[in-house]
Protein backbone atom coordinates (compact mmCIF):
# COMPACT_ATOMS: atom_id res chain seq x y z
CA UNK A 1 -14.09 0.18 8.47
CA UNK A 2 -15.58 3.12 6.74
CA UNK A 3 -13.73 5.13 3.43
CA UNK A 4 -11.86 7.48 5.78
CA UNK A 5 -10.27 4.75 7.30
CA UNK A 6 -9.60 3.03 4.46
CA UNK A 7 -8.02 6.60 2.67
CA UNK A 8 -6.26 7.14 6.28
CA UNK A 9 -4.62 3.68 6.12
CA UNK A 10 -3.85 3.66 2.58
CA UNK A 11 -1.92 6.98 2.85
CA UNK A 12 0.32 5.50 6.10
CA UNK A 13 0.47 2.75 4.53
CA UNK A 14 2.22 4.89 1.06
CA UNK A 15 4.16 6.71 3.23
CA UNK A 16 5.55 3.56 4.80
CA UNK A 17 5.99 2.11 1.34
CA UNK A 18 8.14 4.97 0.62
CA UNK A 19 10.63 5.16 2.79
CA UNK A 20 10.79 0.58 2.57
CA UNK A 21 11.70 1.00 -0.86
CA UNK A 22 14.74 2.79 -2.72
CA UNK A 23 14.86 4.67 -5.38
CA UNK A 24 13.85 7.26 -7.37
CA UNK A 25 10.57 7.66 -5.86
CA UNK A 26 7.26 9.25 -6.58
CA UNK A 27 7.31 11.86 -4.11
CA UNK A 28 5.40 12.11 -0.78
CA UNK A 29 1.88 12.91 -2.53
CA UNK A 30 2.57 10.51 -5.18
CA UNK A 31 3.65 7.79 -2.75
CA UNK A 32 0.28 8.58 -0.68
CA UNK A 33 -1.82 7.68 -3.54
CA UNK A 34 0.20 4.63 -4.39
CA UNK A 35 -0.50 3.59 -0.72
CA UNK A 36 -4.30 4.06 -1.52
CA UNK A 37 -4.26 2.05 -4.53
CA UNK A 38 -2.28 -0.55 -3.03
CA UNK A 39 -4.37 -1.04 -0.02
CA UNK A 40 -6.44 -2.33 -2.71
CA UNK A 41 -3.99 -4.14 -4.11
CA UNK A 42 -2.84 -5.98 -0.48
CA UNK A 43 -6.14 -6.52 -0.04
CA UNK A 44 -6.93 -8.46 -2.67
CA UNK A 45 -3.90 -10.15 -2.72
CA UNK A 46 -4.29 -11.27 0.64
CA UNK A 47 -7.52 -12.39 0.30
CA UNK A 48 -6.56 -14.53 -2.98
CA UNK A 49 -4.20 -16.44 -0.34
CA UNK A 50 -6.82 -16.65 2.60
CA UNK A 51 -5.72 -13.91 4.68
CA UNK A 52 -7.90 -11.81 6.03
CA UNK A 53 -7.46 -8.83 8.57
CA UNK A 54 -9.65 -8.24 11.79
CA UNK A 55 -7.45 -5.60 13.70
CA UNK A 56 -5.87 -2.16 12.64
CA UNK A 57 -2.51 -3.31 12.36
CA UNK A 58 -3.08 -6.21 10.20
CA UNK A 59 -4.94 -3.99 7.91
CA UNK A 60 -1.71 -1.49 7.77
CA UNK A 61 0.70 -4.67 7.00
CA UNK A 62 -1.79 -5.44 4.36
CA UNK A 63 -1.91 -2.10 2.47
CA UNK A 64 1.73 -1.87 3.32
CA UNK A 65 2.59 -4.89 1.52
CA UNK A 66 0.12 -3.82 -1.16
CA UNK A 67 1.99 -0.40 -1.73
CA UNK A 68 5.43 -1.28 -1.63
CA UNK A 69 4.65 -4.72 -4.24
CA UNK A 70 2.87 -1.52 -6.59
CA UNK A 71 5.86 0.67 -6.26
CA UNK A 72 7.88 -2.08 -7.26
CA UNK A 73 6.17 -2.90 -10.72
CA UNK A 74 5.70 0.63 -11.48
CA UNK A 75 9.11 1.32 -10.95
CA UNK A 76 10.04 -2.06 -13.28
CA UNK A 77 7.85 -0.54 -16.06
CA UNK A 78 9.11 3.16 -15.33
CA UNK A 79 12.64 2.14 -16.26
């Protein structure tokens, strides 16, 4: 997968972050870049456990997963 698919799944994947969580929020653009950064994130955490994606939609519950777990410590040390 080449860097616009990774950038187009990582900002799906913060939009779908945003709206799993509740809260305050970051907003949509700030959400977007969350997802981007936490498509690292899911990735890496993933592959620490031995998961690794070969399709599309694996690679969106990854980033998902990602996003939402980076939401939730921002939002920890936000408040």
């Amino acid at each position: 997968m080449g860097i616009i698919g990774f950038l187009l799944i990582g900002l799906v994947a913060g939009f779908l972050a945003g709206k799993i969580t509740t809260g305050g929020g970051f907003g949509l653009v700030g959400n977007l870049v969350v997802g981007v950064v936490g498509a690292v994130v899911g990735g890496f955490t993933f592959g620490v456990l031995g998961f690794h994606s070969t399709s599309l939609l694996g690679s969106l519950l990854m980033a998902t997963a990602g996003a939402v777990i980076l939401l939730f410590l921002i939002r920890l040390i936000k408040s």
